[in-house]
PDB file of N, CA and C in Angstrom:
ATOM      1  N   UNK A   1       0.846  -1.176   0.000  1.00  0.00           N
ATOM      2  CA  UNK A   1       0.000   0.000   0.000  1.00  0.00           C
ATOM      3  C   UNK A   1       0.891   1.239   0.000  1.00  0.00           C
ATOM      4  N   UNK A   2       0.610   2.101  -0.429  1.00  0.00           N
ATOM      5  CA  UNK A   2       1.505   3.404  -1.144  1.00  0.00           C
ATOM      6  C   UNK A   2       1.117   4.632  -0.032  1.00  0.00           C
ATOM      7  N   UNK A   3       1.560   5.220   0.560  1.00  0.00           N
ATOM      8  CA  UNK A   3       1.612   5.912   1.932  1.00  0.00           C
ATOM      9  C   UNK A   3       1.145   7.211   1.292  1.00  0.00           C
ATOM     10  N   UNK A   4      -0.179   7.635   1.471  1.00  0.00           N
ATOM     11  CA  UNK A   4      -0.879   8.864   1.078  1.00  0.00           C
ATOM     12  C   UNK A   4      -0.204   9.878   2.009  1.00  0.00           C
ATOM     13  N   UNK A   5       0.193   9.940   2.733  1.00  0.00           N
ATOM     14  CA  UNK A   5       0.051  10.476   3.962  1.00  0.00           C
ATOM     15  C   UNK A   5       1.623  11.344   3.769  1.00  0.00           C
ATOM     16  N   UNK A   6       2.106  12.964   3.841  1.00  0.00           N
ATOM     17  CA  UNK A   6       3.114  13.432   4.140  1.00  0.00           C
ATOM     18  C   UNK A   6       3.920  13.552   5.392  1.00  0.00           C
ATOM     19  N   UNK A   7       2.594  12.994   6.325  1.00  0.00           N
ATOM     20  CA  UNK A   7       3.536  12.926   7.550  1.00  0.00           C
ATOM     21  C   UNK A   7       4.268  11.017   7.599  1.00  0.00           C
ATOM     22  N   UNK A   8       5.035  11.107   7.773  1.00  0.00           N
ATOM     23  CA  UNK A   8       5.968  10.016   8.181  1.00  0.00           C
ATOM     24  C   UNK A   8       5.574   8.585   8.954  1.00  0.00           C
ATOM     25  N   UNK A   9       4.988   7.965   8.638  1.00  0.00           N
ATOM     26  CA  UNK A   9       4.154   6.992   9.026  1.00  0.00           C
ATOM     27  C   UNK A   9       5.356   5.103   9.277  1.00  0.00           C
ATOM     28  N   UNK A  10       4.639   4.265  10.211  1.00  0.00           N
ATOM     29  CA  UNK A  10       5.538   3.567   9.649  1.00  0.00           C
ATOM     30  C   UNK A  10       4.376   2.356   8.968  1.00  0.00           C
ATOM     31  N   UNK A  11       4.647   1.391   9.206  1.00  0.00           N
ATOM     32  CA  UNK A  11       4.360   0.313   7.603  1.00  0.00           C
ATOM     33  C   UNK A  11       3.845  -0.704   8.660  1.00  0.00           C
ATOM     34  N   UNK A  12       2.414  -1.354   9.054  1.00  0.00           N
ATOM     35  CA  UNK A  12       2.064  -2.578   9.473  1.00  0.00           C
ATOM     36  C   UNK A  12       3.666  -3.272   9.835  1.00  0.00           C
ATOM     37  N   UNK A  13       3.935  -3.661   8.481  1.00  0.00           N
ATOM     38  CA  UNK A  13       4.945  -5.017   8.433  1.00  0.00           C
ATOM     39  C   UNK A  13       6.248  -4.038   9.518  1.00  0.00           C
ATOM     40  N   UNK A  14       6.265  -2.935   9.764  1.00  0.00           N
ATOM     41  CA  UNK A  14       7.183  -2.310  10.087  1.00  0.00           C
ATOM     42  C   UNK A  14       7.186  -2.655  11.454  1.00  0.00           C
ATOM     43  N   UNK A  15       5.946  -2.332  12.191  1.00  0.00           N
ATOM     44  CA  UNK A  15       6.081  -1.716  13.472  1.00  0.00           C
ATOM     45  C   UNK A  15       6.047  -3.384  14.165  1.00  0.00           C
ATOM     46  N   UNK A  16       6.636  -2.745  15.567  1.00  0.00           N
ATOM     47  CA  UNK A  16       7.449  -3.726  16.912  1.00  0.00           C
ATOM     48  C   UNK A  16       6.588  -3.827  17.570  1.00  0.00           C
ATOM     49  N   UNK A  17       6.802  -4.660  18.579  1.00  0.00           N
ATOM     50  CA  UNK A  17       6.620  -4.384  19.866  1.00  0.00           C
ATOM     51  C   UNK A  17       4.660  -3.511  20.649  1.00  0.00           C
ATOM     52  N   UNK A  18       4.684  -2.735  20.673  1.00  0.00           N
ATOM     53  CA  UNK A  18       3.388  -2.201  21.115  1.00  0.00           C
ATOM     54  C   UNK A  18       2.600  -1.787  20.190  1.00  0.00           C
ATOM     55  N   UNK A  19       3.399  -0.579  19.342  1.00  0.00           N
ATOM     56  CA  UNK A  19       2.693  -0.573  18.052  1.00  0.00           C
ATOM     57  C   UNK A  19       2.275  -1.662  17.731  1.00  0.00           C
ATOM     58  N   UNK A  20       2.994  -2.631  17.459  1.00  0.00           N
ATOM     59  CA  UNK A  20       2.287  -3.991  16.465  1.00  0.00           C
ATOM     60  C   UNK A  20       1.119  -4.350  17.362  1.00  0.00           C
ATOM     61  N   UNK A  21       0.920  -4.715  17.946  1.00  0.00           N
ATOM     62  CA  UNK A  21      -0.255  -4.656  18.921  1.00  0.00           C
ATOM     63  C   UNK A  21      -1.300  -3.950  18.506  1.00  0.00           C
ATOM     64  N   UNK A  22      -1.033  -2.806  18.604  1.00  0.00           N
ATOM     65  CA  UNK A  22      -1.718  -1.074  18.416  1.00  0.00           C
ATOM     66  C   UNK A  22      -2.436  -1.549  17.100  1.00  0.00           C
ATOM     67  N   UNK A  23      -1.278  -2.228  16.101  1.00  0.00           N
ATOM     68  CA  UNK A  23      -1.899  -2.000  14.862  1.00  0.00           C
ATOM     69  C   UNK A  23      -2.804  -3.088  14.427  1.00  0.00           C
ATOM     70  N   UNK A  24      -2.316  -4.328  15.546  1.00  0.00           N
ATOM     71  CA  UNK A  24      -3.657  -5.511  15.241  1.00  0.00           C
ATOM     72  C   UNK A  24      -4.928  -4.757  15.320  1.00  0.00           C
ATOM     73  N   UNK A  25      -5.318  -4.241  16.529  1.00  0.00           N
ATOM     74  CA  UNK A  25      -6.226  -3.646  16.911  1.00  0.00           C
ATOM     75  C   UNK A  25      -7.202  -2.665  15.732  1.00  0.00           C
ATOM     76  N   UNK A  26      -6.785  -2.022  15.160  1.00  0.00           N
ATOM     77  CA  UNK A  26      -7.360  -1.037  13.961  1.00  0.00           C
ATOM     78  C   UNK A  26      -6.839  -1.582  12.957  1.00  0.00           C
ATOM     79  N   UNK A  27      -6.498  -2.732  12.470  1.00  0.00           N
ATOM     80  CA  UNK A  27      -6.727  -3.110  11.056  1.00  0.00           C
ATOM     81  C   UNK A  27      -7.680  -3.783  11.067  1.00  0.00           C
ATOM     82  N   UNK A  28      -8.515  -3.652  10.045  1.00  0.00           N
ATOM     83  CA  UNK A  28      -9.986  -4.402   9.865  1.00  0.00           C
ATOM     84  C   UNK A  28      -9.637  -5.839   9.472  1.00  0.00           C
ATOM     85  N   UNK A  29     -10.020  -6.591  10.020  1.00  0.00           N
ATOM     86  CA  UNK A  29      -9.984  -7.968   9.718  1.00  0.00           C
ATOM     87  C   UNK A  29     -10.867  -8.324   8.514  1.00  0.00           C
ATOM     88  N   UNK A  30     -11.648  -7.851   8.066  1.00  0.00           N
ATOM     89  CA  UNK A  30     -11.918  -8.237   6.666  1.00  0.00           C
ATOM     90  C   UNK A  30     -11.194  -7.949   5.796  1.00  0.00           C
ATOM     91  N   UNK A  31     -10.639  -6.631   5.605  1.00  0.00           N
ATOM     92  CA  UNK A  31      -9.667  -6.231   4.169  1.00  0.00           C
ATOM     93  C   UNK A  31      -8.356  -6.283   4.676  1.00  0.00           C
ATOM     94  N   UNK A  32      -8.106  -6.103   6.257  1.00  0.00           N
ATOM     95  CA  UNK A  32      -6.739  -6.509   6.105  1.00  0.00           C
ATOM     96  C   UNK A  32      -6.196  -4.712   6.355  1.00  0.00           C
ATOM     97  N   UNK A  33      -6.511  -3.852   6.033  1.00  0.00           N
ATOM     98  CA  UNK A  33      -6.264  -2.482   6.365  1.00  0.00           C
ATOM     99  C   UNK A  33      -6.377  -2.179   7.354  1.00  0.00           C
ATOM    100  N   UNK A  34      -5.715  -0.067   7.455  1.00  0.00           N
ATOM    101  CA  UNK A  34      -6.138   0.677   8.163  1.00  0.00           C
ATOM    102  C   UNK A  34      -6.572   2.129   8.225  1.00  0.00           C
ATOM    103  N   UNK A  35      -6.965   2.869   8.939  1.00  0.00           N
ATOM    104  CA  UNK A  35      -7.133   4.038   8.521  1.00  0.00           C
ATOM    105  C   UNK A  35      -6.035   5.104   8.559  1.00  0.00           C
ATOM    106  N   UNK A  36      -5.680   5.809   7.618  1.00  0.00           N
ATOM    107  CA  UNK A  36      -4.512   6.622   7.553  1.00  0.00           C
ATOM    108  C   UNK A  36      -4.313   7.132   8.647  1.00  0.00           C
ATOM    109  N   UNK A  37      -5.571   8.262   8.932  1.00  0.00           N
ATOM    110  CA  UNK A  37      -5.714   8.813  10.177  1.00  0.00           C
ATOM    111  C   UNK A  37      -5.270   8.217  11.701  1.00  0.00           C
ATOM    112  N   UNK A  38      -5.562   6.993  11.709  1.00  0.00           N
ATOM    113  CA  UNK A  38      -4.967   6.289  12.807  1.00  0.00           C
ATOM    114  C   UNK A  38      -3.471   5.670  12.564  1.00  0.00           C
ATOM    115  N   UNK A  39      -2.796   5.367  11.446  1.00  0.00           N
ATOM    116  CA  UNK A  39      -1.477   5.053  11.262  1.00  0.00           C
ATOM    117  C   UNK A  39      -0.632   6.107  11.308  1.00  0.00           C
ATOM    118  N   UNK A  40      -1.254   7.444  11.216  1.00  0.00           N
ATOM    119  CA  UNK A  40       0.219   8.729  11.356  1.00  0.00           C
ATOM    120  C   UNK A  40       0.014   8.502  13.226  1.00  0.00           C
ATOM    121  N   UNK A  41      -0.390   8.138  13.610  1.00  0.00           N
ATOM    122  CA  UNK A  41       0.000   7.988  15.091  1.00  0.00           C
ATOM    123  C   UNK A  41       0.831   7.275  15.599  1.00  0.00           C
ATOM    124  N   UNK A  42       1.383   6.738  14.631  1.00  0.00           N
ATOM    125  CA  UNK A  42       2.175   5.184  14.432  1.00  0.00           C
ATOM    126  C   UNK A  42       3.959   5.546  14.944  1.00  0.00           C
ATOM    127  N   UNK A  43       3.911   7.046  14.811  1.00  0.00           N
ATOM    128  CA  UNK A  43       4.968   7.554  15.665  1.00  0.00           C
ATOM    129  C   UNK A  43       5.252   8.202  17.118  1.00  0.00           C
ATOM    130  N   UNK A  44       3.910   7.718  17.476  1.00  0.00           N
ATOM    131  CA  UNK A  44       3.681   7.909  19.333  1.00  0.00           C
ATOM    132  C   UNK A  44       2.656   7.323  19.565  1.00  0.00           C
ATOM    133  N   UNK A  45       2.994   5.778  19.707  1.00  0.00           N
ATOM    134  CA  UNK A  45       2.004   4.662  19.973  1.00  0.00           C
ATOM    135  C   UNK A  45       1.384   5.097  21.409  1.00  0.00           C
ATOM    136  N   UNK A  46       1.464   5.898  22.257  1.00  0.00           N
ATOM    137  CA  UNK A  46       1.028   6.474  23.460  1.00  0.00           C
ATOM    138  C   UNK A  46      -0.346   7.230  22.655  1.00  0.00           C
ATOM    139  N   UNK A  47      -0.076   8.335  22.082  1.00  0.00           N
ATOM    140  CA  UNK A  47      -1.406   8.965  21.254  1.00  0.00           C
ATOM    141  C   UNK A  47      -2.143   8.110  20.746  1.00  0.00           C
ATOM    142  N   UNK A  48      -2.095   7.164  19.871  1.00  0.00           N
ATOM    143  CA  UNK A  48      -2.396   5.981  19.224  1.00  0.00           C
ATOM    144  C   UNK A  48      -3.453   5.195  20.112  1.00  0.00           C
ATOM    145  N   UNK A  49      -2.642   5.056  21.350  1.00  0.00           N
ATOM    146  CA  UNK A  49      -3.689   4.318  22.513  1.00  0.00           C
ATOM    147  C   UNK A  49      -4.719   5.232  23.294  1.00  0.00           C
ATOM    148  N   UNK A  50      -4.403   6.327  23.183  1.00  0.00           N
ATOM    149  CA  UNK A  50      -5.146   7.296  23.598  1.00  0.00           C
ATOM    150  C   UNK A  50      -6.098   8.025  22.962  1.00  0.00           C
ATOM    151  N   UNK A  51      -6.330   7.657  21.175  1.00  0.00           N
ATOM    152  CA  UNK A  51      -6.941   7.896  20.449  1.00  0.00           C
ATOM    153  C   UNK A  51      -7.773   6.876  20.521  1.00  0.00           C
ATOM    154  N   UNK A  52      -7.396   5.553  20.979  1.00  0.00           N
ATOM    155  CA  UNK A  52      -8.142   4.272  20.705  1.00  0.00           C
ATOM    156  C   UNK A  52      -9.240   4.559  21.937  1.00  0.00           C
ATOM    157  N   UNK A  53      -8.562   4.782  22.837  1.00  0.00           N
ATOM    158  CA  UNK A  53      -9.502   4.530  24.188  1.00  0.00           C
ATOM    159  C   UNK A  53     -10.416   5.770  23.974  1.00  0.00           C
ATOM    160  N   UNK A  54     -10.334   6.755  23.793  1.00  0.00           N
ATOM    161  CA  UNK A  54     -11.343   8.047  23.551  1.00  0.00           C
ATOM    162  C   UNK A  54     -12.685   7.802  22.298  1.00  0.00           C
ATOM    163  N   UNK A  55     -11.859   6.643  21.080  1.00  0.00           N
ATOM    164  CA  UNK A  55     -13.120   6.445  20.160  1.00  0.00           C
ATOM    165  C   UNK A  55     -13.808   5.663  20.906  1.00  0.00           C
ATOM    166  N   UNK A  56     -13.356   4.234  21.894  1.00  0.00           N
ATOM    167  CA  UNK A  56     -13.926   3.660  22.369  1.00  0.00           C
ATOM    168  C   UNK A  56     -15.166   4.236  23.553  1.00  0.00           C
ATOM    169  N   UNK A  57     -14.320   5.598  24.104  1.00  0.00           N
ATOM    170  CA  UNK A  57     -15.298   5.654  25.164  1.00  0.00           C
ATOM    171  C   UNK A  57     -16.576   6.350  24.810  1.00  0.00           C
ATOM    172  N   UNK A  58     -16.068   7.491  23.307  1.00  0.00           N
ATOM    173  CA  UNK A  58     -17.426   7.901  22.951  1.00  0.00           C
ATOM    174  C   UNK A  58     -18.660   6.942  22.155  1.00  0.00           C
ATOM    175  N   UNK A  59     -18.235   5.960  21.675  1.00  0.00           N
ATOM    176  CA  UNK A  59     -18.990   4.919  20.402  1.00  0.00           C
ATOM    177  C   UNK A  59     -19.624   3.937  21.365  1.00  0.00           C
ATOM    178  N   UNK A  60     -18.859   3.543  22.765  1.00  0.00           N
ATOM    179  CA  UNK A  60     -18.907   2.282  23.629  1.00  0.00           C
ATOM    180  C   UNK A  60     -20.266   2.923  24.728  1.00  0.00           C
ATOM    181  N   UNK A  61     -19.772   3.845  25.163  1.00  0.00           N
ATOM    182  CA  UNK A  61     -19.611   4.720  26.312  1.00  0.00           C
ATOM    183  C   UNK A  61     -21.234   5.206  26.992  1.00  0.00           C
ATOM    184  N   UNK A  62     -21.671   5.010  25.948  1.00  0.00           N
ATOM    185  CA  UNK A  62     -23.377   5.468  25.901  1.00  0.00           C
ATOM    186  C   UNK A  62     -24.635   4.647  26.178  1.00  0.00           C
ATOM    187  N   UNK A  63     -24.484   3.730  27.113  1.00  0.00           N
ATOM    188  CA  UNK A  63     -25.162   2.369  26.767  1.00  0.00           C
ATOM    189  C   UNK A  63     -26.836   3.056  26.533  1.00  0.00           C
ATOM    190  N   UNK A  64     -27.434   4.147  27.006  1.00  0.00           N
ATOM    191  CA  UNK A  64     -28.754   4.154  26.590  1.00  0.00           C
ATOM    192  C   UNK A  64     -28.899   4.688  25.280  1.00  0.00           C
ATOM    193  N   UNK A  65     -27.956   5.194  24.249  1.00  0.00           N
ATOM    194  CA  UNK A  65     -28.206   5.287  23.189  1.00  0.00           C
ATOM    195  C   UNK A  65     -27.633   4.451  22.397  1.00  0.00           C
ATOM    196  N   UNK A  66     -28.320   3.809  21.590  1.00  0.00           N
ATOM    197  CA  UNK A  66     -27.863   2.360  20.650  1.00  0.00           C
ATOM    198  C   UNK A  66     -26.551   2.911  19.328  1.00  0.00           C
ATOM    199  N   UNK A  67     -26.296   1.805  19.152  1.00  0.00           N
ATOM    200  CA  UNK A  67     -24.808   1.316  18.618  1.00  0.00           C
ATOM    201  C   UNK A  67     -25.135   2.046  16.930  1.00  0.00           C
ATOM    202  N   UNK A  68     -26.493   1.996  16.209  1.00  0.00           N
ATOM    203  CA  UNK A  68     -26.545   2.209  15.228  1.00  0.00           C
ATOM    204  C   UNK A  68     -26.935   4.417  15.386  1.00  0.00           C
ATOM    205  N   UNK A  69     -27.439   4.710  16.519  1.00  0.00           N
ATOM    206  CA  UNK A  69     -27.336   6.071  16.595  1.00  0.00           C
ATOM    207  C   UNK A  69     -26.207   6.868  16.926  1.00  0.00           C
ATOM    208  N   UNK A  70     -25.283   5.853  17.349  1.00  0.00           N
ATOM    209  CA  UNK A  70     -24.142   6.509  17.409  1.00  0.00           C
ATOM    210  C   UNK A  70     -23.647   6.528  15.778  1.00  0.00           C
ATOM    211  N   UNK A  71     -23.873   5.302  15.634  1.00  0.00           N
ATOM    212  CA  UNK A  71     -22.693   5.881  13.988  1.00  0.00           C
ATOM    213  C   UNK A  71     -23.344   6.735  13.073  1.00  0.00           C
ATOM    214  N   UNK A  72     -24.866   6.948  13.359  1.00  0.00           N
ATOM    215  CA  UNK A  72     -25.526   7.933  12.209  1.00  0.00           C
ATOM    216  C   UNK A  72     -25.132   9.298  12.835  1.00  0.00           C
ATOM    217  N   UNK A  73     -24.915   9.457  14.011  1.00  0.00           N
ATOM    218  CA  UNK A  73     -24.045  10.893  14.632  1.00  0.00           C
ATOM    219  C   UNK A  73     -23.065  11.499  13.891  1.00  0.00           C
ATOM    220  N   UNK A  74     -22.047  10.191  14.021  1.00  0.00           N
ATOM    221  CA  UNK A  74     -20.548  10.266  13.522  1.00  0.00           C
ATOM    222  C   UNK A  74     -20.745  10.568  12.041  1.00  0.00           C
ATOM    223  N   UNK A  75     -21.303   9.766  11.286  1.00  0.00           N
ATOM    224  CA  UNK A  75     -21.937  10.213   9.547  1.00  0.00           C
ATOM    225  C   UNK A  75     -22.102  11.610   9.463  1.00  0.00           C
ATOM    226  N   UNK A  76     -23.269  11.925  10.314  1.00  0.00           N
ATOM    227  CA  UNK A  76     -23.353  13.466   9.865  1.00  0.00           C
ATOM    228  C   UNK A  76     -22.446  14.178   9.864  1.00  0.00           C
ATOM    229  N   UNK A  77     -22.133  13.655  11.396  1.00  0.00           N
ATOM    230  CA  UNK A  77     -20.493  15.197  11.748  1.00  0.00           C
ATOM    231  C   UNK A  77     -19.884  14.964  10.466  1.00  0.00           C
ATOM    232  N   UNK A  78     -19.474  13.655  10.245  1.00  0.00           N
ATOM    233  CA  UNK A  78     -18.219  13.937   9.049  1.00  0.00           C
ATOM    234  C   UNK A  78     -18.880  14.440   7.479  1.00  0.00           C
ATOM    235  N   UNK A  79     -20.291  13.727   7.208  1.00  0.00           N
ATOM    236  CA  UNK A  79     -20.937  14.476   6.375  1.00  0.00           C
ATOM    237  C   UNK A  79     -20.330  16.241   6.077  1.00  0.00           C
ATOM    238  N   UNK A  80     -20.953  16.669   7.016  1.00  0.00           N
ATOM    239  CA  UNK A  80     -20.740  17.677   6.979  1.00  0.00           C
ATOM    240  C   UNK A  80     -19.238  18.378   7.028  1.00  0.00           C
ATOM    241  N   UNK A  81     -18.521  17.717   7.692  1.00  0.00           N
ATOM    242  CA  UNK A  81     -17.513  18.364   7.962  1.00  0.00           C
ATOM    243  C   UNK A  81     -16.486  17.842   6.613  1.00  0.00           C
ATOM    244  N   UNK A  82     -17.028  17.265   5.271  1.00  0.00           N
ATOM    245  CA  UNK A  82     -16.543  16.794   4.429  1.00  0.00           C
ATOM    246  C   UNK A  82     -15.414  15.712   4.537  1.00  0.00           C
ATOM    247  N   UNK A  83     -15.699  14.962   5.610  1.00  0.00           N
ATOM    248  CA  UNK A  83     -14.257  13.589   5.908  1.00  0.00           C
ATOM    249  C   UNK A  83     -15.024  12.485   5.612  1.00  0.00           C
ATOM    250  N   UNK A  84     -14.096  11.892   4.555  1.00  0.00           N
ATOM    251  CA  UNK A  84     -14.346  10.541   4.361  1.00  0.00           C
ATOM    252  C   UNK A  84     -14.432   9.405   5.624  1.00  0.00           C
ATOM    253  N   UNK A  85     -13.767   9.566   6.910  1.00  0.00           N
ATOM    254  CA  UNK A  85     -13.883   8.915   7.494  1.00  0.00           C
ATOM    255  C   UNK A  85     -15.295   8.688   8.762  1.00  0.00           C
TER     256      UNK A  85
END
């Protein structure tokens, strides 16, 4: 995969130790990917985990509002805010 990204990223096959961990975690097990956005973190696996635990706590975090109103939330924001992700 060809590194869109100008900031300095490192490579699945690259990363050690925690990262590699980090990166089981956010590659999708169906395609095998990840999201750019979460791999430029890939140079302070501390942010990385701290990005993880913050999506988790807002998406997880809500038990009286259901799993499918959270992601039509997240749609709009990015709708609007023009991000593919």
């Amino acid at each position: 995969m060809t590194d869109p990204a100008w900031i300095r990223t490192i490579a699945p096959g690259e990363a050690e130790g925690r990262l590699a961990g980090l990166y089981e975690q956010i590659t999708d097990p169906r395609t095998g990917e990840m999201d750019h956005i979460l791999q430029v973190h890939g140079l302070h696996p501390a942010g990385l985990d701290a990005h993880l635990a913050l999506y988790q706590a807002v998406m997880r975090g809500t038990p009286t509002l259901p799993a499918v109103d959270r992601e039509l939330v997240a749609f709009v924001v990015s709708t609007i805010n023009a991000c593919h992700y």
